[in-house]
C-alpha atoms as a PDB file:
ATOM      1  CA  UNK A   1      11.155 -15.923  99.513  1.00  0.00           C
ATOM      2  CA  UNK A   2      13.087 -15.094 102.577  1.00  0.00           C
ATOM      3  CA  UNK A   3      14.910 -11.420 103.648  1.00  0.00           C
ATOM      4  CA  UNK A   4      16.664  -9.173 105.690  1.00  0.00           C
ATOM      5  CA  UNK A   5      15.478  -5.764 105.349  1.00  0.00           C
ATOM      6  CA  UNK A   6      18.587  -2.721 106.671  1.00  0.00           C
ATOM      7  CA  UNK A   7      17.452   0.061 107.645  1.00  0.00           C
ATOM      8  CA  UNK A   8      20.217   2.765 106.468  1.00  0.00           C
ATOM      9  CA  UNK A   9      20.448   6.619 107.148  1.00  0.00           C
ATOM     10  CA  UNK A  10      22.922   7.758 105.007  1.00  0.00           C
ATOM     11  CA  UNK A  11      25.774   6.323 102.518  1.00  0.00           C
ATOM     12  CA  UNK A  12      23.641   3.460 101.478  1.00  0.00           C
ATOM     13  CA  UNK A  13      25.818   2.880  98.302  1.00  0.00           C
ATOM     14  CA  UNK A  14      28.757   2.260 100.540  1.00  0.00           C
ATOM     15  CA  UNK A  15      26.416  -0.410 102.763  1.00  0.00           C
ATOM     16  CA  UNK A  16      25.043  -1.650  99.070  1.00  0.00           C
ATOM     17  CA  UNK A  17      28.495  -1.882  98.436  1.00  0.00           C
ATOM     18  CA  UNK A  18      29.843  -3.894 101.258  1.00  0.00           C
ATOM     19  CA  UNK A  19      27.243  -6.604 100.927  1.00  0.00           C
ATOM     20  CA  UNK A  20      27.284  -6.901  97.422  1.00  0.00           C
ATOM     21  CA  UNK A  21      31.144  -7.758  97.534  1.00  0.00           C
ATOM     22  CA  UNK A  22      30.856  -9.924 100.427  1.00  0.00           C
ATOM     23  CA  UNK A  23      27.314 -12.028  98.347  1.00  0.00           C
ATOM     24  CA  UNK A  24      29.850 -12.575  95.482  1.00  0.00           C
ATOM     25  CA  UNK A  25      30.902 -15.899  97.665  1.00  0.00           C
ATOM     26  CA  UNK A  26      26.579 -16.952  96.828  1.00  0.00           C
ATOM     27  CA  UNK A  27      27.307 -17.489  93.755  1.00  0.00           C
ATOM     28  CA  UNK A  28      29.698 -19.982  94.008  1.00  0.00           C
ATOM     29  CA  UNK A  29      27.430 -21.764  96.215  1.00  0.00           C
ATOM     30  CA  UNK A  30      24.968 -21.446  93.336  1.00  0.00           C
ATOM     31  CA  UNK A  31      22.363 -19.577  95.887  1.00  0.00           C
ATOM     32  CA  UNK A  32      19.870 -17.275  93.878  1.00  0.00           C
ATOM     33  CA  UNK A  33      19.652 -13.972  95.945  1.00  0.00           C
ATOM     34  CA  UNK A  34      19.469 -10.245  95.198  1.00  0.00           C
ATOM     35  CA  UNK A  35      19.645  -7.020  96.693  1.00  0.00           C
ATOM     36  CA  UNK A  36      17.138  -3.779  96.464  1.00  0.00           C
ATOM     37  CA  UNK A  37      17.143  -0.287  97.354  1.00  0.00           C
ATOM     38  CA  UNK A  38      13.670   0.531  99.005  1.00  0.00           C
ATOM     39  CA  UNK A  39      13.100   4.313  99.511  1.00  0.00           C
ATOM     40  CA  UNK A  40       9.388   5.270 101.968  1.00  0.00           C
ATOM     41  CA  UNK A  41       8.637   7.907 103.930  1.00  0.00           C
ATOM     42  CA  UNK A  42      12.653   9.761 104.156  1.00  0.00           C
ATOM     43  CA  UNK A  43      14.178   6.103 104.943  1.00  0.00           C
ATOM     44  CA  UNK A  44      16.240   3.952 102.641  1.00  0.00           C
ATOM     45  CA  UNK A  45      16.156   0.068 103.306  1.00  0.00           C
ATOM     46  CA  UNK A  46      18.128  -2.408 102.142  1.00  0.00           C
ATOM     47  CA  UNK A  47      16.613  -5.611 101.322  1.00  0.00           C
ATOM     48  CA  UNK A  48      18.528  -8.485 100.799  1.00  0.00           C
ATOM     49  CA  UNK A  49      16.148 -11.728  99.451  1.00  0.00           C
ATOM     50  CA  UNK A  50      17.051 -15.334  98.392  1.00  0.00           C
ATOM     51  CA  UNK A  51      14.979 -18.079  97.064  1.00  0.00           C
ATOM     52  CA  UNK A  52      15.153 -21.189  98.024  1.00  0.00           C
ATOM     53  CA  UNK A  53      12.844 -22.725  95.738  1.00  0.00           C
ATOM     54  CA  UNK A  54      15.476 -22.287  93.358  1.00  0.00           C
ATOM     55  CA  UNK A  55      18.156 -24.203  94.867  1.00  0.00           C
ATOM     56  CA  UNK A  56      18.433 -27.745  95.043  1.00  0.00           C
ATOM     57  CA  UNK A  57      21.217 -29.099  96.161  1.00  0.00           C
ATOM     58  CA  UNK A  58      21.216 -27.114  99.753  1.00  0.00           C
ATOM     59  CA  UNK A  59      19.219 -28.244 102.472  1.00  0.00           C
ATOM     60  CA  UNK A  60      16.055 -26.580 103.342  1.00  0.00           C
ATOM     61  CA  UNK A  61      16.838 -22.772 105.404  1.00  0.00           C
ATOM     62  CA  UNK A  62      20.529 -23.658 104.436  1.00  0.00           C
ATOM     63  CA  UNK A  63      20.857 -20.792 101.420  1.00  0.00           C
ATOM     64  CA  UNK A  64      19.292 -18.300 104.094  1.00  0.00           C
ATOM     65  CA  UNK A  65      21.413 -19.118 106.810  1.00  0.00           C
ATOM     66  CA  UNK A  66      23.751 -18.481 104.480  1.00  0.00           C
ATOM     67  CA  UNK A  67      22.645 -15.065 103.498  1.00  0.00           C
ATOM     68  CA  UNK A  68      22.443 -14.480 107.240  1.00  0.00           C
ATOM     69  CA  UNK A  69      26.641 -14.639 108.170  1.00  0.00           C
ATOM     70  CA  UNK A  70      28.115 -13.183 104.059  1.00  0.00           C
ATOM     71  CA  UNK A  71      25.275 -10.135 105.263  1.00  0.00           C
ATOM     72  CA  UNK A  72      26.416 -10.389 109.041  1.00  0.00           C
ATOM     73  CA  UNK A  73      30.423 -10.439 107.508  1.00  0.00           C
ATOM     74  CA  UNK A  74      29.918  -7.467 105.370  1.00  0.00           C
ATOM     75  CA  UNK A  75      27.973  -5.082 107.788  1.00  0.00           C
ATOM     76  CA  UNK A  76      30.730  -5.809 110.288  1.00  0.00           C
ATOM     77  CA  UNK A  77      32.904  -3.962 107.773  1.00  0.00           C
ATOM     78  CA  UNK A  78      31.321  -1.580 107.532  1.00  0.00           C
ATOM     79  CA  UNK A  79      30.364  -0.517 111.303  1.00  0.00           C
ATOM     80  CA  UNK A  80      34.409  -0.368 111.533  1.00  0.00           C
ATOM     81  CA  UNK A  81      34.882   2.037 108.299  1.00  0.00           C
ATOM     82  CA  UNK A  82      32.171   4.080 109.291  1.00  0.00           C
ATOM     83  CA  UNK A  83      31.153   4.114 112.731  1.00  0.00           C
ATOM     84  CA  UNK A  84      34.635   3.194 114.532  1.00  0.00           C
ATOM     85  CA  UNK A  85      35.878   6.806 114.684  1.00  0.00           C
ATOM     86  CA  UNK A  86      32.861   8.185 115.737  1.00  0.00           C
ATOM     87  CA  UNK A  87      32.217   5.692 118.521  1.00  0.00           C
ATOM     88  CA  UNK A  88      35.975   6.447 119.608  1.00  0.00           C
ATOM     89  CA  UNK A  89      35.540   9.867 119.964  1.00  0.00           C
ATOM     90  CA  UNK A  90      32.754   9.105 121.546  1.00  0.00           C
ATOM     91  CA  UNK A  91      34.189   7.418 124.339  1.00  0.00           C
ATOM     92  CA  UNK A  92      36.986   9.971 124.363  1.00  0.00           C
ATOM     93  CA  UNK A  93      34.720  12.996 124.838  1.00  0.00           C
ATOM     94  CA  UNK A  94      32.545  10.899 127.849  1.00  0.00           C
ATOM     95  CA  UNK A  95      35.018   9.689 129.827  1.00  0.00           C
ATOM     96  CA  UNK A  96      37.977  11.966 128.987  1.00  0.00           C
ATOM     97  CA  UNK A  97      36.109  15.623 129.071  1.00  0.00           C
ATOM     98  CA  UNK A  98      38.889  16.993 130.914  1.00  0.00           C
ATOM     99  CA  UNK A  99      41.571  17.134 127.960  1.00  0.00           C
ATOM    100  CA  UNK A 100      41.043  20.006 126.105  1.00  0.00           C
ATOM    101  CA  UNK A 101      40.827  19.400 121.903  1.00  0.00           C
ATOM    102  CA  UNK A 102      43.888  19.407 121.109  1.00  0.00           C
ATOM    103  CA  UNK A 103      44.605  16.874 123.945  1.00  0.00           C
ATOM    104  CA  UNK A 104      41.465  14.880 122.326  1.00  0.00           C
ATOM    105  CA  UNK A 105      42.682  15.074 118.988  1.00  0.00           C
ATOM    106  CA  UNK A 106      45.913  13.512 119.608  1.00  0.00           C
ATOM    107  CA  UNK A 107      44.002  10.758 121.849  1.00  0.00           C
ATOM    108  CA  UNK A 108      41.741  10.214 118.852  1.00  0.00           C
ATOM    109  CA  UNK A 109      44.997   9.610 116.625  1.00  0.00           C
ATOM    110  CA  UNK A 110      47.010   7.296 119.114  1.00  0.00           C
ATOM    111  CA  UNK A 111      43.788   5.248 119.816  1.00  0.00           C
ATOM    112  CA  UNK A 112      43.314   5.283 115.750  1.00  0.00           C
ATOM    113  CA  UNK A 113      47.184   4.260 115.551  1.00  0.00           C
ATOM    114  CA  UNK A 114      46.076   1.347 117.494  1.00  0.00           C
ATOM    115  CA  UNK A 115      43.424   0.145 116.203  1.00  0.00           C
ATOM    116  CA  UNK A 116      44.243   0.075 113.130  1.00  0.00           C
ATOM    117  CA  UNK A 117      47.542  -1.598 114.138  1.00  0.00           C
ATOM    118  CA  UNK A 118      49.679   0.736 112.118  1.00  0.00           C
ATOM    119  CA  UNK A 119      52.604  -0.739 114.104  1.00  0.00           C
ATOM    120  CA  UNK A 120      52.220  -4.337 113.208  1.00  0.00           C
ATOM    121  CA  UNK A 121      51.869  -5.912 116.407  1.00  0.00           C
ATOM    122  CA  UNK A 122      50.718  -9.359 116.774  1.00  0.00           C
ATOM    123  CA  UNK A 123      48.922  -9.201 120.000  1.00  0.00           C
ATOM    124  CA  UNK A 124      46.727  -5.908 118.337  1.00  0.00           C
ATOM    125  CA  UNK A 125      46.410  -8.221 115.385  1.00  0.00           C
ATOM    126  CA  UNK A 126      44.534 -10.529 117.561  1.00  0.00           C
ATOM    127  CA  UNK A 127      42.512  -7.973 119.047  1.00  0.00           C
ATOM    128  CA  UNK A 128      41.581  -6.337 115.290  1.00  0.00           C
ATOM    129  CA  UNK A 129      39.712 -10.053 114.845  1.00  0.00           C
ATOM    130  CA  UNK A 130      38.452 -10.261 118.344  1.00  0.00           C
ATOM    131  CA  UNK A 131      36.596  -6.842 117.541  1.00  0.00           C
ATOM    132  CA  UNK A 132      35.171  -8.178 114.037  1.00  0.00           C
ATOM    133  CA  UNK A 133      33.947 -11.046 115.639  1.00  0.00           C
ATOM    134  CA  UNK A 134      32.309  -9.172 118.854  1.00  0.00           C
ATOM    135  CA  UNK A 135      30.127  -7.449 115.961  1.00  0.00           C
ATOM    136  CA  UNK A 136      29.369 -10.814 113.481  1.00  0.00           C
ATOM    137  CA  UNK A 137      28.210 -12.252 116.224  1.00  0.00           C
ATOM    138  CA  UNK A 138      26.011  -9.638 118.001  1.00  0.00           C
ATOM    139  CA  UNK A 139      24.642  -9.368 114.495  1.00  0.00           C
ATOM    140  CA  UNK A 140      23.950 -13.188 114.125  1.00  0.00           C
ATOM    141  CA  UNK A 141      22.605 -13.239 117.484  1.00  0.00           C
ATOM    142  CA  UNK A 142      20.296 -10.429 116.124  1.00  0.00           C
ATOM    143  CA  UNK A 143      18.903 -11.752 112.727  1.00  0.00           C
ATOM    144  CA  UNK A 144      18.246 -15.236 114.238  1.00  0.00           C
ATOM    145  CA  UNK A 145      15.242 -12.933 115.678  1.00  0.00           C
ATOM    146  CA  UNK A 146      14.160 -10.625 113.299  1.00  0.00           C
ATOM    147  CA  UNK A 147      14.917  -9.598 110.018  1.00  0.00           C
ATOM    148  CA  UNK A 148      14.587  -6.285 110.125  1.00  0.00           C
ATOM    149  CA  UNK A 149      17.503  -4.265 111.695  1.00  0.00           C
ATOM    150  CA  UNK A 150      18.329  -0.658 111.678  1.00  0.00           C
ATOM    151  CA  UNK A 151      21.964   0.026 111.269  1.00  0.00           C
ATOM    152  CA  UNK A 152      22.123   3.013 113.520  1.00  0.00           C
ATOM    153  CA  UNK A 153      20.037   1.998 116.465  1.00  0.00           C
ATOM    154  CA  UNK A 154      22.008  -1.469 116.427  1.00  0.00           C
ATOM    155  CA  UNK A 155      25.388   0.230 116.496  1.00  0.00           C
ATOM    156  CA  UNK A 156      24.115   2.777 118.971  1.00  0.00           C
ATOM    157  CA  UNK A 157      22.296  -0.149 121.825  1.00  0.00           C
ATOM    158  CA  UNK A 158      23.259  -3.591 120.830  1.00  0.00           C
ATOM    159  CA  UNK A 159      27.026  -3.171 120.461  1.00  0.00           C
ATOM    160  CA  UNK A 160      28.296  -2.723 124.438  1.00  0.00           C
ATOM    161  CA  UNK A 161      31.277  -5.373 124.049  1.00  0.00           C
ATOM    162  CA  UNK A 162      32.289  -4.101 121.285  1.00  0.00           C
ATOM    163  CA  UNK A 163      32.233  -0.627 122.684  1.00  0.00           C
ATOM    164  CA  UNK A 164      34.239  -2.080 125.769  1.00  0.00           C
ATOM    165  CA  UNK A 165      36.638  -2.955 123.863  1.00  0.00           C
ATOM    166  CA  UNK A 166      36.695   0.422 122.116  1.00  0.00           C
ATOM    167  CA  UNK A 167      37.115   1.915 125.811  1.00  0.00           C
ATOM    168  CA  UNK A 168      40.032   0.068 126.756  1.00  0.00           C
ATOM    169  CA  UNK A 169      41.704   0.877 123.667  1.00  0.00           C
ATOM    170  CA  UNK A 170      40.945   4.557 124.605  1.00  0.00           C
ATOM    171  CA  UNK A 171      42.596   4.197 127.914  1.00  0.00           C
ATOM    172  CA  UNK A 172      45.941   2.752 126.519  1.00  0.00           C
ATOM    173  CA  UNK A 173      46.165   5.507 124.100  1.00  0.00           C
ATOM    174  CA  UNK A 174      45.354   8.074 127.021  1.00  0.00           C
ATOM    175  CA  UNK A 175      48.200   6.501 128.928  1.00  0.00           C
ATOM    176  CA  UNK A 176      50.473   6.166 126.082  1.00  0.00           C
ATOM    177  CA  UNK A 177      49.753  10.107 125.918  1.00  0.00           C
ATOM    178  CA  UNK A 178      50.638  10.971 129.416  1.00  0.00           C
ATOM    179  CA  UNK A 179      53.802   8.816 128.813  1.00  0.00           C
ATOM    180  CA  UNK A 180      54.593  10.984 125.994  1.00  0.00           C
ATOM    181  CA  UNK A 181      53.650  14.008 126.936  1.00  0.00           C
ATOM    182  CA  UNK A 182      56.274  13.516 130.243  1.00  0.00           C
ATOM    183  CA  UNK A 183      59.022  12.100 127.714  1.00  0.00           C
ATOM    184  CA  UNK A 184      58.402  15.440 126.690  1.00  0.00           C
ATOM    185  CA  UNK A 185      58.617  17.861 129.165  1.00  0.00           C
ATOM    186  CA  UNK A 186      61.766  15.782 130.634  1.00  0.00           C
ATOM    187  CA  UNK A 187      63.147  16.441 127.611  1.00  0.00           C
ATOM    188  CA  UNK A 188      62.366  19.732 127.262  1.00  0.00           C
ATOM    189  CA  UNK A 189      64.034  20.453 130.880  1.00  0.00           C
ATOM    190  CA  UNK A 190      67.340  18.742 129.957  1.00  0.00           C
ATOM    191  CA  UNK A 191      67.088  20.738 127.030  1.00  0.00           C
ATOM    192  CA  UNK A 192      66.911  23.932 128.595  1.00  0.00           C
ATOM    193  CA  UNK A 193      70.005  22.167 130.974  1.00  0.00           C
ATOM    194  CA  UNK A 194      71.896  22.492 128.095  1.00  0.00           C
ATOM    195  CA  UNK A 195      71.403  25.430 126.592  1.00  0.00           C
ATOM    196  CA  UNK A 196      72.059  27.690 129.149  1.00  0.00           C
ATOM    197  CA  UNK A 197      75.342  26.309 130.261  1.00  0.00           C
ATOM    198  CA  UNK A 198      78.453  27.407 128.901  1.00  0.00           C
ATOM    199  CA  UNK A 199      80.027  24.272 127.182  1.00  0.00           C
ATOM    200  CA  UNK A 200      82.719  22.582 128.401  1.00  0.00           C
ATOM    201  CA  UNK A 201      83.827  21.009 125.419  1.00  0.00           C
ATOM    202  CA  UNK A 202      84.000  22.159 122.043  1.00  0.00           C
ATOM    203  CA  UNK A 203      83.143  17.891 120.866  1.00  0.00           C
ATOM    204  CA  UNK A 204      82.541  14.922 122.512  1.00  0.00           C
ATOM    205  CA  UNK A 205      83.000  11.615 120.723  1.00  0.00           C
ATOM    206  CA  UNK A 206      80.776   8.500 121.862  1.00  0.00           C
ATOM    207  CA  UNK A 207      81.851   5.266 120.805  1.00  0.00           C
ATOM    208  CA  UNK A 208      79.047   2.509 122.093  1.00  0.00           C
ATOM    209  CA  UNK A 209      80.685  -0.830 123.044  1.00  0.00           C
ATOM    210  CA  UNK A 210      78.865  -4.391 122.463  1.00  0.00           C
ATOM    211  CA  UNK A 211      79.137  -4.540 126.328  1.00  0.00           C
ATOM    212  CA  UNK A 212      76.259  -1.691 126.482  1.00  0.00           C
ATOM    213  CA  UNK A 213      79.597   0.558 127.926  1.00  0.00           C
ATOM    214  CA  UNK A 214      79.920   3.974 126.493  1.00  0.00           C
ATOM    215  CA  UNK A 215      83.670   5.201 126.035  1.00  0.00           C
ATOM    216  CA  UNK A 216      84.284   9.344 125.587  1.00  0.00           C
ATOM    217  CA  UNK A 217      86.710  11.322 123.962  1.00  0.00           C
ATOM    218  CA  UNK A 218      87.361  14.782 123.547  1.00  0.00           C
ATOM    219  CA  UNK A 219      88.018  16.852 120.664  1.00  0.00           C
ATOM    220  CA  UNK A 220      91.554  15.654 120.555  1.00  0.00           C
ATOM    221  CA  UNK A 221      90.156  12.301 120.761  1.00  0.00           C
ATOM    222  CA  UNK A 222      91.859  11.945 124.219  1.00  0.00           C
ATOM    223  CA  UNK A 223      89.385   9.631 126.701  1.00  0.00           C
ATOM    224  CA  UNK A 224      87.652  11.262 129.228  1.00  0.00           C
ATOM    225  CA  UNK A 225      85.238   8.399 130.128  1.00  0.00           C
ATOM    226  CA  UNK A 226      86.671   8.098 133.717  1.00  0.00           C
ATOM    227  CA  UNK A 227      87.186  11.653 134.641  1.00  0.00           C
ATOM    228  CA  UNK A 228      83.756  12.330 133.570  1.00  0.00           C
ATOM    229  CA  UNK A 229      81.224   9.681 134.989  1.00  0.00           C
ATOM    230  CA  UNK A 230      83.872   9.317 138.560  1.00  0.00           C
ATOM    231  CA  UNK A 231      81.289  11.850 140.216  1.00  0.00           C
ATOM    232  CA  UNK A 232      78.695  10.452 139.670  1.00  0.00           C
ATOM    233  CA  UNK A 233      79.588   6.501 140.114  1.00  0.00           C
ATOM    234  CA  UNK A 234      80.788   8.127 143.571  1.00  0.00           C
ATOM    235  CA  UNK A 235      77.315   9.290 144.286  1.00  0.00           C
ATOM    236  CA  UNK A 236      75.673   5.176 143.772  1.00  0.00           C
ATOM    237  CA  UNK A 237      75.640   3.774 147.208  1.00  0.00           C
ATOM    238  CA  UNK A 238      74.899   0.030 145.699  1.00  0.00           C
ATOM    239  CA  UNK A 239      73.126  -2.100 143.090  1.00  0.00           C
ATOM    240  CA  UNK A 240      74.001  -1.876 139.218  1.00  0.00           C
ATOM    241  CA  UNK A 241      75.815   1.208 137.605  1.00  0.00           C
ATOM    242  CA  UNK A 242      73.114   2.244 134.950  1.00  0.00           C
ATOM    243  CA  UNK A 243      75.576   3.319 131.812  1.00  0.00           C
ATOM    244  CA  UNK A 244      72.860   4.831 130.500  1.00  0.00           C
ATOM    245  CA  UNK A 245      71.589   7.224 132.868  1.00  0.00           C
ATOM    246  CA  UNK A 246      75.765   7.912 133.321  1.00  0.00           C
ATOM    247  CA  UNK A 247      75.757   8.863 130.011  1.00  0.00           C
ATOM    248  CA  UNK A 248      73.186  11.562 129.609  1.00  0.00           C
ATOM    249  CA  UNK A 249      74.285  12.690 133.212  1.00  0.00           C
ATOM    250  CA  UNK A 250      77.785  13.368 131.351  1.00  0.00           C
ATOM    251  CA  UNK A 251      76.937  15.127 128.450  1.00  0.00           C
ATOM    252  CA  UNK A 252      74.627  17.054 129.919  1.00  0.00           C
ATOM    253  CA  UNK A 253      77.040  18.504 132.583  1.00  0.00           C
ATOM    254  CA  UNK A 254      79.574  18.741 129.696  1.00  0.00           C
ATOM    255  CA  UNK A 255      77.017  20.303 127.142  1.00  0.00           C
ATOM    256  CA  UNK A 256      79.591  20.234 124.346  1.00  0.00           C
ATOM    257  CA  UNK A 257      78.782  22.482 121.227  1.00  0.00           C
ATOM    258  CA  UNK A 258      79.036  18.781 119.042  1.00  0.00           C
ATOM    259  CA  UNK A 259      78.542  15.267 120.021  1.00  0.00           C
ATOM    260  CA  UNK A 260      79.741  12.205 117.266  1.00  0.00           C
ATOM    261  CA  UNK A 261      78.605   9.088 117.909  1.00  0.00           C
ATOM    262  CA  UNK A 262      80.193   6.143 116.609  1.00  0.00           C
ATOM    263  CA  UNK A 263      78.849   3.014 116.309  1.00  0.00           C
ATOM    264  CA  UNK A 264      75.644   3.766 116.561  1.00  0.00           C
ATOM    265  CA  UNK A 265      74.015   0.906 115.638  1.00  0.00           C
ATOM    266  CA  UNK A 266      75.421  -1.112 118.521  1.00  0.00           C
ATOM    267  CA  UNK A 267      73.030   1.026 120.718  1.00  0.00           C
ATOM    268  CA  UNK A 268      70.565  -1.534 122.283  1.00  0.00           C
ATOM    269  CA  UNK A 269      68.836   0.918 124.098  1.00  0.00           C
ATOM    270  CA  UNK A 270      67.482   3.333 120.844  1.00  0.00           C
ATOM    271  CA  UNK A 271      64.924   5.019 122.942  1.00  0.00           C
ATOM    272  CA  UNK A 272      68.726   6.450 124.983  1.00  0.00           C
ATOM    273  CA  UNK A 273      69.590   7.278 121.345  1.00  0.00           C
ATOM    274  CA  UNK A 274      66.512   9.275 120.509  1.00  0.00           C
ATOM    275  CA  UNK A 275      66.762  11.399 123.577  1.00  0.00           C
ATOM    276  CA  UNK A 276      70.669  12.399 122.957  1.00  0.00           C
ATOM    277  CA  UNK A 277      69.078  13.686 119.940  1.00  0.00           C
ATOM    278  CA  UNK A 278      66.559  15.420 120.998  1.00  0.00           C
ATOM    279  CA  UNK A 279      68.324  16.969 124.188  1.00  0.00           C
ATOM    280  CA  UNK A 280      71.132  18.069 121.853  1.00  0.00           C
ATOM    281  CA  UNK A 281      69.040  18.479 118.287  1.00  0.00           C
ATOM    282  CA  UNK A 282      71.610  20.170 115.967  1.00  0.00           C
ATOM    283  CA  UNK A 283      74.479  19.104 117.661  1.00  0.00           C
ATOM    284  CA  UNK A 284      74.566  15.656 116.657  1.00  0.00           C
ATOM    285  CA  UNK A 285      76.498  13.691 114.339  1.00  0.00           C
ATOM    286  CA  UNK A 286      75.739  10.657 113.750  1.00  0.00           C
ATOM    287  CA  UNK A 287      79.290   8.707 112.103  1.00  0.00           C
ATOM    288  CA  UNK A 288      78.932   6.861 109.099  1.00  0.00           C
ATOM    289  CA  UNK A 289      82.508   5.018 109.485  1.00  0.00           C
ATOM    290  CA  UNK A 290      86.146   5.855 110.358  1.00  0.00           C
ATOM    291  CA  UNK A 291      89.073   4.629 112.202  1.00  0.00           C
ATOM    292  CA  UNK A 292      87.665   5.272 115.600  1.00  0.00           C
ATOM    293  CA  UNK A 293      84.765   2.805 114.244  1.00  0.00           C
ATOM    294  CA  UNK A 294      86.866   0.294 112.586  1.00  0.00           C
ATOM    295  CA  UNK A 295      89.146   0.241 115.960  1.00  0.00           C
ATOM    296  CA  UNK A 296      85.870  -0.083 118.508  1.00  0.00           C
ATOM    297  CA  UNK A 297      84.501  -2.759 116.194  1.00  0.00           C
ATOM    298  CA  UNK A 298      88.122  -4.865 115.891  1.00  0.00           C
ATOM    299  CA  UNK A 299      87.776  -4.563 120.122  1.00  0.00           C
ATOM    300  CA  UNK A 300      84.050  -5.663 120.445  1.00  0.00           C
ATOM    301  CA  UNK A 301      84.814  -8.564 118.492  1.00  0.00           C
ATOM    302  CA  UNK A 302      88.235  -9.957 120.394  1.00  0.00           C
ATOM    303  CA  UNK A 303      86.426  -9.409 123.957  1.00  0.00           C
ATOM    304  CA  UNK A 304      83.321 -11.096 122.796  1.00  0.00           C
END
């Protein structure tokens, strides 16, 4: 009879658990096996035996080496449900002590965001595997010279790449942070722009053109596009006109009491969206249709 004996400190019906779902593939392979809880001296073990004497239609060691990668699959499952977090913060705490815990905590939650790829990006997709993988195969590496492994020292010295990766994660989420944190504080500023101004306009309407061109119109729905950005174009010495950065510029040196945009959806830039909002949150209106839509739309389409 051959085994692999896990050494387990704590939720051992969660590890018993993991590798009893992942064996359920034996059976179909007709491979006898079967799994114990062994309890001496304060430690649980695992032990996880097959007998080959029972199979015959696998070649000889093949039912163990077997054994070896569904026990290898289902412990890397596990190290990423229960240690991941831990080993994040981890890394967070040791090479990011200067944040205080609040700072940490939202680290922890980006870098979580991430690795669990709660955005749906393909590339972190890739990465999720890469990480499973970076554990099967320490693990494989591990059993093809001894069977006897202890979860937490394993996770703890034998897992460096995968904690590599774990680091690198850490440090996009750190900068992804910093990036937000500025967004922030810019915001914040034009905010306070804004607010203590006395308004120029009582409304401002935006209407967003396919062409990525912002038209304005006051309250009387008179334009005021070229009165309002001339001062600034007047300050570009050369290259492109950025419309965008002429917008905001304009509003916020207007700071009318209500903005309606129109159109909205033709905004290819939504992050520019997003910060109209937030620079003048409660003064927006977002338009869900009328005739200044209907006329802007009728336009985009004939100058396409």
């Amino acid at each position: 009879m051959q085994f692999l004996s896990i050494g387990v400190n704590e939720c051992v019906n969660d590890v018993i658990r993991h590798i009893t779902d992942e064996l359920q593939q034996l059976k179909n392979k007709k491979v006898n096996y079967s799994i114990d809880e062994v309890n001496s001296e304060g430690s649980t073990s695992i032990i996880c035996s097959i007998n080959e004497d029972k199979v015959s239609d696998e070649k000889p060691g093949q039912p163990y080496n077997l054994l070896i990668l569904h026990v290898s699959n289902a412990l890397a499952d596990y190290i990423i449900k229960q240690y991941e977090e831990r080993l994040i913060e981890r890394v967070i705490n040791s090479n990011y002590c200067y944040f205080n815990s609040t700072e940490k905590n939202e680290i922890l939650k980006l870098t979580l965001k991430i690795i669990r790829n709660e955005d749906k990006s393909f590339l972190n997709s890739i990465y999720q595997v890469r990480r499973r993988n970076v554990i099967v195969r320490k693990l494989l590496d591990y059993f093809e010279g001894s069977n006897n492994l202890i979860l937490d020292g394993f996770v703890n010295f034998r897992l460096k790449d995968y904690v590599k990766d774990l680091e690198e994660v850490v440090d996009k989420a750190v900068d992804d942070f910093l990036m937000e944190r500025e967004y922030k504080e810019f915001i914040r500023l034009l905010k306070y722009f804004v607010d203590v101004q006395d308004p120029k306009l009582e409304m401002v309407h935006i209407i967003v053109g396919y062409d990525s061109k912002y038209v304005l119109l006051d309250e009387n729905k008179r334009e005021i596009t070229n009165e309002c950005i001339q001062e600034f174009v007047s300050e570009i010495t050369g290259g492109e006109i950025n419309y965008d950065d002429l917008l905001v510029s304009s509003l916020i040196t207007l700071a009318p009491r209500k903005l309606v945009i129109h159109c909205a959806g033709q905004f290819r830039n939504k992050e520019l969206l997003e910060t109209i909002k937030n620079v003048f949150y409660g003064r927006v209106q977002i338009c869900g249709g009328c005739d200044i839509c209907v006329l802007n739309i009728v336009k985009s389409e004939n100058k396409k």
